[in-house]
C-alpha atoms as a PDB file:
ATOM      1  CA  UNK A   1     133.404 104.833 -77.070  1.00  0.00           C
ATOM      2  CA  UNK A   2     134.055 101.258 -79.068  1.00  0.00           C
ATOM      3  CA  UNK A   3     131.630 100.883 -81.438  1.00  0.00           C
ATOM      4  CA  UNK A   4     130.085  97.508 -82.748  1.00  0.00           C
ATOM      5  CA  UNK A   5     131.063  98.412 -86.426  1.00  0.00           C
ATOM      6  CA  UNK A   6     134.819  97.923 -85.596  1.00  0.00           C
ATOM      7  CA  UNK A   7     133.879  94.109 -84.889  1.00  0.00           C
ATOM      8  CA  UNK A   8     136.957  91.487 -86.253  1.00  0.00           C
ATOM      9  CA  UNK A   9     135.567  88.315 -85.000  1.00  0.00           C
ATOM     10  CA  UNK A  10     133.426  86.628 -87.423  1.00  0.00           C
ATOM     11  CA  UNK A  11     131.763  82.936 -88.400  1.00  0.00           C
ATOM     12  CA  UNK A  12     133.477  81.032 -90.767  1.00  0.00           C
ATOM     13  CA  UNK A  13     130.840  82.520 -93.634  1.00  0.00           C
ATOM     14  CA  UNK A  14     132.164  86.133 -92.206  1.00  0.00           C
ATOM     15  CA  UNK A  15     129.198  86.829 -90.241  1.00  0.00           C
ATOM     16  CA  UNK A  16     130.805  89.401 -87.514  1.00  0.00           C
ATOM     17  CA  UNK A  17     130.259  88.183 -83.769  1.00  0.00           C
ATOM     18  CA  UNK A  18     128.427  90.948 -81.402  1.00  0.00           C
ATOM     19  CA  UNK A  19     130.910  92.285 -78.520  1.00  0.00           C
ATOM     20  CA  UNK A  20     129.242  91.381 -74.761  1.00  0.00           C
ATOM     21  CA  UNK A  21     129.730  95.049 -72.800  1.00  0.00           C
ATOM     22  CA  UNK A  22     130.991  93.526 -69.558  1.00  0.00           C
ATOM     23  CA  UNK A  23     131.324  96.794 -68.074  1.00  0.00           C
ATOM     24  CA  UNK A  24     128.788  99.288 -69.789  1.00  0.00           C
ATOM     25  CA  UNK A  25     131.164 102.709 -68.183  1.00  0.00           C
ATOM     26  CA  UNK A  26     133.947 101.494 -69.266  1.00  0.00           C
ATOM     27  CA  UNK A  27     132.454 101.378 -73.340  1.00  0.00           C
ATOM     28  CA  UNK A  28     130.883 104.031 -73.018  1.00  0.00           C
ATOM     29  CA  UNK A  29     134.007 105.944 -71.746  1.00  0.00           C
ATOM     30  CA  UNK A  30     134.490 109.281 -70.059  1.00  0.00           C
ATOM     31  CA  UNK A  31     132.016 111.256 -72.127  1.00  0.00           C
ATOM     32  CA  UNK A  32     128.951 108.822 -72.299  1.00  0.00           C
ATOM     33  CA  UNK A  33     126.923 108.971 -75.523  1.00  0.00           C
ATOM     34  CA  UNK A  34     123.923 106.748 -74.659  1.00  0.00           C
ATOM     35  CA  UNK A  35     121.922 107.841 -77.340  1.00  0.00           C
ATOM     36  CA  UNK A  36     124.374 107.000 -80.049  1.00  0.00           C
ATOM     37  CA  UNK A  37     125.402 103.449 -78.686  1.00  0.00           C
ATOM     38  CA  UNK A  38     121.971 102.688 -78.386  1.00  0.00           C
ATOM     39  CA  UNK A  39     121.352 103.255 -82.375  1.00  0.00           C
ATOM     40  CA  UNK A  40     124.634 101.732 -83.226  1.00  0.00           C
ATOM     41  CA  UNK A  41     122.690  98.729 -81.398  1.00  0.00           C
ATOM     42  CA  UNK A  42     120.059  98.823 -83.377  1.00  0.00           C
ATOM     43  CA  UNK A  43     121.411  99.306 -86.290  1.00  0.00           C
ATOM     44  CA  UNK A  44     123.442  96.197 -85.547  1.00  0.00           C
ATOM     45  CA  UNK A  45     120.420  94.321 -84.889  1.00  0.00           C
ATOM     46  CA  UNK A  46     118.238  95.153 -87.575  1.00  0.00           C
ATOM     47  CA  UNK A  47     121.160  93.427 -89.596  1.00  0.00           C
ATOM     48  CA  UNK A  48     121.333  90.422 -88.082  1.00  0.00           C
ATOM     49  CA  UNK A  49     117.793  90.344 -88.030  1.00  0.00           C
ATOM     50  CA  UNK A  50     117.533  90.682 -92.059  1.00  0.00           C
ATOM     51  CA  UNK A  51     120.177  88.012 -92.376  1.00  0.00           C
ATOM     52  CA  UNK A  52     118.424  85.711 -90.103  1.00  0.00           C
ATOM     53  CA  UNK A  53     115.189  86.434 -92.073  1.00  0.00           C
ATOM     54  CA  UNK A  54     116.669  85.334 -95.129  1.00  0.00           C
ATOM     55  CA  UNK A  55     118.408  82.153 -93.706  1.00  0.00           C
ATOM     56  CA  UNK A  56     115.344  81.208 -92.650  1.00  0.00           C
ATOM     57  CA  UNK A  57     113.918  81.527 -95.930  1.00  0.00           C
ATOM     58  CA  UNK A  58     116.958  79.601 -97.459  1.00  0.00           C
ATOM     59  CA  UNK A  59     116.854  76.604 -94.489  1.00  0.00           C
ATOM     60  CA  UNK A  60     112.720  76.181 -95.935  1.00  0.00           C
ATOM     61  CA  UNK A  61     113.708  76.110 -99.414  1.00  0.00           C
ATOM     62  CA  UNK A  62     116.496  73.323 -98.624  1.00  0.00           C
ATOM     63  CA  UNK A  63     113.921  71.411 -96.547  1.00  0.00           C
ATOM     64  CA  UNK A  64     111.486  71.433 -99.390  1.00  0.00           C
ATOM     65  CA  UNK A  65     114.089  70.213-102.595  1.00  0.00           C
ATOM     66  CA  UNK A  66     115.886  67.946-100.453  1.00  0.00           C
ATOM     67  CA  UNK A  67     112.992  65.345-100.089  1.00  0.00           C
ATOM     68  CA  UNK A  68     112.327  66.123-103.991  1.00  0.00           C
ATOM     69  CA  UNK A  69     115.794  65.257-104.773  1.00  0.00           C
ATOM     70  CA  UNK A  70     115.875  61.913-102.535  1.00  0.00           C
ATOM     71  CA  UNK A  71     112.434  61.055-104.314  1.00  0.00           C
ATOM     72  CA  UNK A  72     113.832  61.647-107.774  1.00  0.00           C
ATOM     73  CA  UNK A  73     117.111  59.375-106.876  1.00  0.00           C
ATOM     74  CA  UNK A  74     115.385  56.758-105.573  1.00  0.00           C
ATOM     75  CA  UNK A  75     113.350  56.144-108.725  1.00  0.00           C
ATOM     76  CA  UNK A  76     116.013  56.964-111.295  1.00  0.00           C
ATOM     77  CA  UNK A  77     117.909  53.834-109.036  1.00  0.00           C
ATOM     78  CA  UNK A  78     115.271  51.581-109.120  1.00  0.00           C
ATOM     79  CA  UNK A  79     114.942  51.947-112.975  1.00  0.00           C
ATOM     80  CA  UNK A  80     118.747  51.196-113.216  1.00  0.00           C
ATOM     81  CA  UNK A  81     118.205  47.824-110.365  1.00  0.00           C
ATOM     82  CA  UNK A  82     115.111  46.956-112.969  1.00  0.00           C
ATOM     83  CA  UNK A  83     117.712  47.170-115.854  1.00  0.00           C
ATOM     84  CA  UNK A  84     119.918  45.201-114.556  1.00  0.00           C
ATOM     85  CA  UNK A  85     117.947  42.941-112.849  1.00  0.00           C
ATOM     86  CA  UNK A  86     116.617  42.264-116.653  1.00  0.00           C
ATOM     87  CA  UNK A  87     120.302  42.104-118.444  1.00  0.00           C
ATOM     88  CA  UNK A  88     121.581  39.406-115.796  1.00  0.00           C
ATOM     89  CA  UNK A  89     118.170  37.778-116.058  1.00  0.00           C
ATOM     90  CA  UNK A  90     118.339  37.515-120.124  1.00  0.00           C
ATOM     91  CA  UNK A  91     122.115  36.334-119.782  1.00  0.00           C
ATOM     92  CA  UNK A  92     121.287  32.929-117.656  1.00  0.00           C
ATOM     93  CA  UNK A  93     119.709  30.848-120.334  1.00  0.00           C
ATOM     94  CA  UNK A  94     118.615  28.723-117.693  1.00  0.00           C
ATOM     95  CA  UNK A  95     116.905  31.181-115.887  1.00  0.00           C
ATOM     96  CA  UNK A  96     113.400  30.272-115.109  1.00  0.00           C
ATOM     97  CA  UNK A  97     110.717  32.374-116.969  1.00  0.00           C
ATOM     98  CA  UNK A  98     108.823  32.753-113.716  1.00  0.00           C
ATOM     99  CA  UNK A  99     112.159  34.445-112.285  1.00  0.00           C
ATOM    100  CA  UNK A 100     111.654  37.338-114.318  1.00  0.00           C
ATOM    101  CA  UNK A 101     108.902  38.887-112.449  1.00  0.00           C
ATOM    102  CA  UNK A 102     109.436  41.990-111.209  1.00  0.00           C
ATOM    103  CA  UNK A 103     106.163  42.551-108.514  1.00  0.00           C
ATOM    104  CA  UNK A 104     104.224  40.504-111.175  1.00  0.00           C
ATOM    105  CA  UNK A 105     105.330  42.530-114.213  1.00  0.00           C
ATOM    106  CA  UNK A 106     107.486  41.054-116.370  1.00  0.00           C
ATOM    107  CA  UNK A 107     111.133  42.973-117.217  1.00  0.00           C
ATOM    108  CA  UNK A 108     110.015  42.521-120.741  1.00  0.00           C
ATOM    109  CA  UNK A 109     106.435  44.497-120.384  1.00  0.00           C
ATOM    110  CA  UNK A 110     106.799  48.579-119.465  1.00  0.00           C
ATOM    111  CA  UNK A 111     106.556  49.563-116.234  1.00  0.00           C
ATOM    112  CA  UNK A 112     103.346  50.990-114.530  1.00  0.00           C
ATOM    113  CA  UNK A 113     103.007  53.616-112.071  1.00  0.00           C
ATOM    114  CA  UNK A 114     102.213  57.078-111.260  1.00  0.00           C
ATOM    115  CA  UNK A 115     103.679  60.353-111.369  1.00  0.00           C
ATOM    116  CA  UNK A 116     102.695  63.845-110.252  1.00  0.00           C
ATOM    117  CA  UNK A 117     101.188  66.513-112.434  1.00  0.00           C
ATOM    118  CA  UNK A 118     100.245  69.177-109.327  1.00  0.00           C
ATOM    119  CA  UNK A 119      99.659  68.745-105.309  1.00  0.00           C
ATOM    120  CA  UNK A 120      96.924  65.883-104.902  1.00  0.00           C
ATOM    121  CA  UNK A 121      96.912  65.432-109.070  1.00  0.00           C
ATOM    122  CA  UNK A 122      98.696  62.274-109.855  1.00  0.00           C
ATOM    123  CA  UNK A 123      98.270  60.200-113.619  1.00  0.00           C
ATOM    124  CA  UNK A 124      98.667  56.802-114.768  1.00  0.00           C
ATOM    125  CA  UNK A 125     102.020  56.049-116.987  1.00  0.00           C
ATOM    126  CA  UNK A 126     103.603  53.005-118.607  1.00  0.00           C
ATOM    127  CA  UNK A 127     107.180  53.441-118.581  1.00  0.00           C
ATOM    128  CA  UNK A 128     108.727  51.652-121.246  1.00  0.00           C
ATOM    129  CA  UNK A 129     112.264  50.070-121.732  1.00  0.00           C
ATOM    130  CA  UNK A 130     114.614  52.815-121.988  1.00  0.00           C
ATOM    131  CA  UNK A 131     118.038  53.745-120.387  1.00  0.00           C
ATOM    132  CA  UNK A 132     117.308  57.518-120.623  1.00  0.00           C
ATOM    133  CA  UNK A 133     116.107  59.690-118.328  1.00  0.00           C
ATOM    134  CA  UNK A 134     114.612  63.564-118.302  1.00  0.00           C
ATOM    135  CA  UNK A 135     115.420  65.908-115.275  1.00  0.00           C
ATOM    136  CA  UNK A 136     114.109  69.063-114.675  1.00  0.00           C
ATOM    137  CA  UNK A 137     117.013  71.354-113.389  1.00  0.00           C
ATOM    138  CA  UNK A 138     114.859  74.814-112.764  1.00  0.00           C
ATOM    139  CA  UNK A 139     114.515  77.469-114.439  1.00  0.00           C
ATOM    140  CA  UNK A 140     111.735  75.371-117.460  1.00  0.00           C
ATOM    141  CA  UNK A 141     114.771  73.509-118.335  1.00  0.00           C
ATOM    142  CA  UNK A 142     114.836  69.518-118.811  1.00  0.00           C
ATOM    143  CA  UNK A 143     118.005  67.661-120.052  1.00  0.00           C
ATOM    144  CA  UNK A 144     117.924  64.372-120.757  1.00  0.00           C
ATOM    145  CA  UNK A 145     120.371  62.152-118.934  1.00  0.00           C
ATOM    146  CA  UNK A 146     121.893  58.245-119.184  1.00  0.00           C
ATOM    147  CA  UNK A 147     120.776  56.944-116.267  1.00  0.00           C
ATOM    148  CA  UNK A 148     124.539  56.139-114.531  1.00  0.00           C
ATOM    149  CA  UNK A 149     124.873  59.902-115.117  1.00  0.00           C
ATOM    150  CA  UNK A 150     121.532  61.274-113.414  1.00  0.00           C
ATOM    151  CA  UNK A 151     122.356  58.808-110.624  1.00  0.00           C
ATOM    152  CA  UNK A 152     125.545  60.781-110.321  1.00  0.00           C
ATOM    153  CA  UNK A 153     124.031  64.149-110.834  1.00  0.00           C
ATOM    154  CA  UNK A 154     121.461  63.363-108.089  1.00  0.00           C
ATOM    155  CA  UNK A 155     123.973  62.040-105.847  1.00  0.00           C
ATOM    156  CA  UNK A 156     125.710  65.665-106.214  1.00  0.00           C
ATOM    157  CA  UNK A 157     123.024  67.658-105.685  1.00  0.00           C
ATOM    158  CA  UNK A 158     122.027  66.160-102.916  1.00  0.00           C
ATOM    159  CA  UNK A 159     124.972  65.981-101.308  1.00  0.00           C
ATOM    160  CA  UNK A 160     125.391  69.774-102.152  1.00  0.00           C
ATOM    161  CA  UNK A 161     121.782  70.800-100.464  1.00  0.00           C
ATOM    162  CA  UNK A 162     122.428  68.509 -97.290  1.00  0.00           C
ATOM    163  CA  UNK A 163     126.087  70.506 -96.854  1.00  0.00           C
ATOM    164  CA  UNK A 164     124.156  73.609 -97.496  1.00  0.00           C
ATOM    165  CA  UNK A 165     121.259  72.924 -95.252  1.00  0.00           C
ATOM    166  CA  UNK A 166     123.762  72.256 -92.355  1.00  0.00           C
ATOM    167  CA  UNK A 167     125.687  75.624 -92.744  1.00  0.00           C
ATOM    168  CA  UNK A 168     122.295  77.377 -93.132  1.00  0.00           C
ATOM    169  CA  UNK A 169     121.349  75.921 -90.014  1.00  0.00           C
ATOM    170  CA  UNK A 170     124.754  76.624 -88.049  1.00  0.00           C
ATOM    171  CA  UNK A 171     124.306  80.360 -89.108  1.00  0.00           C
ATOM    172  CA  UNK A 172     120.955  80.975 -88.096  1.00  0.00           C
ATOM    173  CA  UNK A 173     122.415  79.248 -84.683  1.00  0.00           C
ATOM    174  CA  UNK A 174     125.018  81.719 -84.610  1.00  0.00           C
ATOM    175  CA  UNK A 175     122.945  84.805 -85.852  1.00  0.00           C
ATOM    176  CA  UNK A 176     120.507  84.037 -83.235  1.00  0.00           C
ATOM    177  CA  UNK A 177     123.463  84.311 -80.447  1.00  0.00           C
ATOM    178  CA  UNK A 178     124.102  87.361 -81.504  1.00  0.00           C
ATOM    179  CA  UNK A 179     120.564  88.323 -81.656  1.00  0.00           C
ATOM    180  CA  UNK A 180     120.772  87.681 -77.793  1.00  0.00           C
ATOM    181  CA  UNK A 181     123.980  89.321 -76.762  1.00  0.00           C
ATOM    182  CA  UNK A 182     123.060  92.589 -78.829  1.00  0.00           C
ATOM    183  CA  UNK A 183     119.197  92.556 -76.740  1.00  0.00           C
ATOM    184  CA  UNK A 184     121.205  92.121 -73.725  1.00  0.00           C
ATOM    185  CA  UNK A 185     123.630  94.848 -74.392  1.00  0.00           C
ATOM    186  CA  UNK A 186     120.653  97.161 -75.502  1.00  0.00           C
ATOM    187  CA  UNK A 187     119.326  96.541 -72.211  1.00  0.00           C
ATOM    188  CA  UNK A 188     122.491  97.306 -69.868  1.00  0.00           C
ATOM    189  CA  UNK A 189     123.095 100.461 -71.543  1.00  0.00           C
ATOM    190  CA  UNK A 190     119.512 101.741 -71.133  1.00  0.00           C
ATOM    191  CA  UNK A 191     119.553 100.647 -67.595  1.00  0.00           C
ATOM    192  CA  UNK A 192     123.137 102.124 -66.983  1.00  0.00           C
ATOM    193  CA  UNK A 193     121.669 105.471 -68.590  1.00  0.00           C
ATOM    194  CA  UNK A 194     118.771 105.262 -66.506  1.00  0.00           C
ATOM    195  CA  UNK A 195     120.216 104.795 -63.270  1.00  0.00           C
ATOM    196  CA  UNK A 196     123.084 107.214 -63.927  1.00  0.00           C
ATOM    197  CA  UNK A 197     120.407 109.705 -64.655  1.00  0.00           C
ATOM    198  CA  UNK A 198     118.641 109.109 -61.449  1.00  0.00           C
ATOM    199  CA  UNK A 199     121.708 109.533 -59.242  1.00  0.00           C
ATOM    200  CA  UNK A 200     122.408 112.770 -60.884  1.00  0.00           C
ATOM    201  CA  UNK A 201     118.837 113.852 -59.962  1.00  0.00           C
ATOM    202  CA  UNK A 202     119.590 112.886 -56.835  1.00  0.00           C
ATOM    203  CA  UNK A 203     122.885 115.006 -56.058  1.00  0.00           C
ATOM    204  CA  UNK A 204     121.305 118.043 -57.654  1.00  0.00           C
ATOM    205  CA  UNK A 205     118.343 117.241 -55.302  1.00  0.00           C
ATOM    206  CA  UNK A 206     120.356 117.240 -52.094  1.00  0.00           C
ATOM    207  CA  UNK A 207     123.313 120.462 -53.782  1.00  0.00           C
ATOM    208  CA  UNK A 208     119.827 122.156 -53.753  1.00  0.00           C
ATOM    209  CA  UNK A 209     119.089 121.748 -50.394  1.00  0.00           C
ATOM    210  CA  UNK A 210     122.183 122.073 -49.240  1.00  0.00           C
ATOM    211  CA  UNK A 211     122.439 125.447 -50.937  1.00  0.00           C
ATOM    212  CA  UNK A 212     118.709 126.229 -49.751  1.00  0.00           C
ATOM    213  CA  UNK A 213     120.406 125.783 -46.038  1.00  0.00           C
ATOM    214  CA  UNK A 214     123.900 127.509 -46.231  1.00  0.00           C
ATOM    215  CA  UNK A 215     121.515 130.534 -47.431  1.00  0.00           C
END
């Protein structure tokens, strides 16, 4: 009998690929072990099961930091377009003073806004001039960046978790194929086993009666 541990194909992040039984008889071979294929099965299931389970835990952590990253980048840009927007500003001497509004603050007064202490807990901040910026990276940890290089840190990370997100995604797509194939094989080896077992009923049913006769 083959058995589903002596898989070669595999994903390219070496997840092995479940073998359709085309012809159940022919696996099983001459000497039919039902029970044992059966448990190989599920044995082969319960592991693609665990690593779909914690795919799918992965894929929801990547859908919750990637809109956290996006939020941080876009505001670490705009404070870099404000900064500029102020240096080429201060540069034309003939700039008009009423040009340097930035949605009626002035580049030369800090900027207001809010920011997010907890869910639904937001505080008021004044932001002033600065051309440094603090990122937390996990773990309690915040580094202080320039803000060219948390653009570029950002960028990467982002980058990184969208990459990730789509090979999570194209595993648990795969996984969940051969979630399928090894249900189906489950099924045509139980119903094999059943109907085998029924026709050998069957012929001892009518060798009896036959032998009932003859006597």
């Amino acid at each position: 009998m083959a058995t589903t541990s002596n898989m070669q194909e595999r994903n390219p992040r070496g997840i092995p690929k479940a073998p359709f039984i085309a012809n159940v008889e022919e696996y099983l071979g001459p000497e039919p072990d039902v029970e044992r294929a059966l448990k190989e099965f599920q044995a082969a299931l319960a592991k693609y099961r665990y690593m779909d389970q914690n795919l799918a835990q992965r894929r929801r952590g990547l859908e919750e930091k990637i809109p956290d990253i996006k939020k941080t980048l876009t505001m670490v840009e705009f404070l870099q377009e404000r900064r500029e927007g102020k240096s080429k500003a201060s540069e034309d001497e003939d700039i008009d003073d009423d040009l340097l509004e930035d949605d009626g603050e002035s580049f030369g007064k800090p900027l207001r806004t809010t920011f997010e202490l907890n869910d639904t807990l937001y505080a008021e901040a004044e932001l002033e001039e600065t051309d440094t910026v603090y990122l937390w990276l996990g773990a309690n940890v915040m580094l202080s960046y320039k803000i060219p290089a948390a653009i570029s840190l950002l960028q990467g990370k982002l980058e990184a978790a969208e990459n990730s997100l789509s090979t999570v995604i194209e595993d648990l797509e795969f996984l969940r194929e051969q979630i399928t194939v090894m249900e189906v094989n489950t099924a045509r080896v139980y119903n094999w086993d059943v109907k085998r077992r029924r026709e050998q009923r069957d012929r001892e049913a009518r060798q009896g009666k036959a032998e009932v006769k003859g006597a």
